[in-house]
Protein backbone atom coordinates (compact mmCIF):
# COMPACT_ATOMS: atom_id res chain seq x y z
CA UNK A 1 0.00 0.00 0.00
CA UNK A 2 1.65 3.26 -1.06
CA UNK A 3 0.93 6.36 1.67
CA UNK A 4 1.25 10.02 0.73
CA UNK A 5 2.64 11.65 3.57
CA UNK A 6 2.46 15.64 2.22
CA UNK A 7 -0.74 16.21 3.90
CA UNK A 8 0.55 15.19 7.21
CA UNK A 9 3.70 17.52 6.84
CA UNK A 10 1.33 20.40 5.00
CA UNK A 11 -0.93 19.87 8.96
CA UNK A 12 2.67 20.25 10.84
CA UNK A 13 3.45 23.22 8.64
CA UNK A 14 0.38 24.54 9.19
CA UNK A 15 0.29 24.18 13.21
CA UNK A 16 4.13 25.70 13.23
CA UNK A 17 4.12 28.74 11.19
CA UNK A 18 0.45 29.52 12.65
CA UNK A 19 -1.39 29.51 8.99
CA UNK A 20 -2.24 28.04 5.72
CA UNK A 21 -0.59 30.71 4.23
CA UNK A 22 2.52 30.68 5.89
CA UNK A 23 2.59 26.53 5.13
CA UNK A 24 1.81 26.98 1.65
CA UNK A 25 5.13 29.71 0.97
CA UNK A 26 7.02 27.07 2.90
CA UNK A 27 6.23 24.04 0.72
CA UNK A 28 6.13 26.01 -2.53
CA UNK A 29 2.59 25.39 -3.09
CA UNK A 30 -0.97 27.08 -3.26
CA UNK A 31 -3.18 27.37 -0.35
CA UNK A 32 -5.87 25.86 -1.81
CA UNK A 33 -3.65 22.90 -2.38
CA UNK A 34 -3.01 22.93 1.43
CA UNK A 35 -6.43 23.58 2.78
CA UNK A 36 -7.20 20.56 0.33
CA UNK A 37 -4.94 17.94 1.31
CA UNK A 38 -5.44 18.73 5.03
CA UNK A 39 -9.29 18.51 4.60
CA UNK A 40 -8.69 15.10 2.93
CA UNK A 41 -6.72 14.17 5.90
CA UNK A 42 -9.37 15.20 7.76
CA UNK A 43 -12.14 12.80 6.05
CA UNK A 44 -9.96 9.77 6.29
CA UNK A 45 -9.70 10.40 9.87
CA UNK A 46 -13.25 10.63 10.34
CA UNK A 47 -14.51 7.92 8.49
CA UNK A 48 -12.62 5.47 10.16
């Protein structure tokens, strides 16, 4: 089973730098493309 583990770092990025924005200029990425991933994260968590 293959795991992608960017949403879990995008949620620690998120949590140190105190914003989605802030975690998005750190991994080079959108903030919609953060605020997506972690809500993902947040489904598979939930419907476990």
């Amino acid at each position: 089973m293959k795991y992608n583990l960017m949403p879990l770092k995008y949620f620690i990025d998120v949590v140190e730098t105190h914003g989605f924005i802030s975690a998005a200029k750190r991994n080079y990425v959108s903030e919609t493309a953060v605020s997506s991933a972690i809500s993902k994260l947040e489904k598979s968590y939930i419907h476990r």
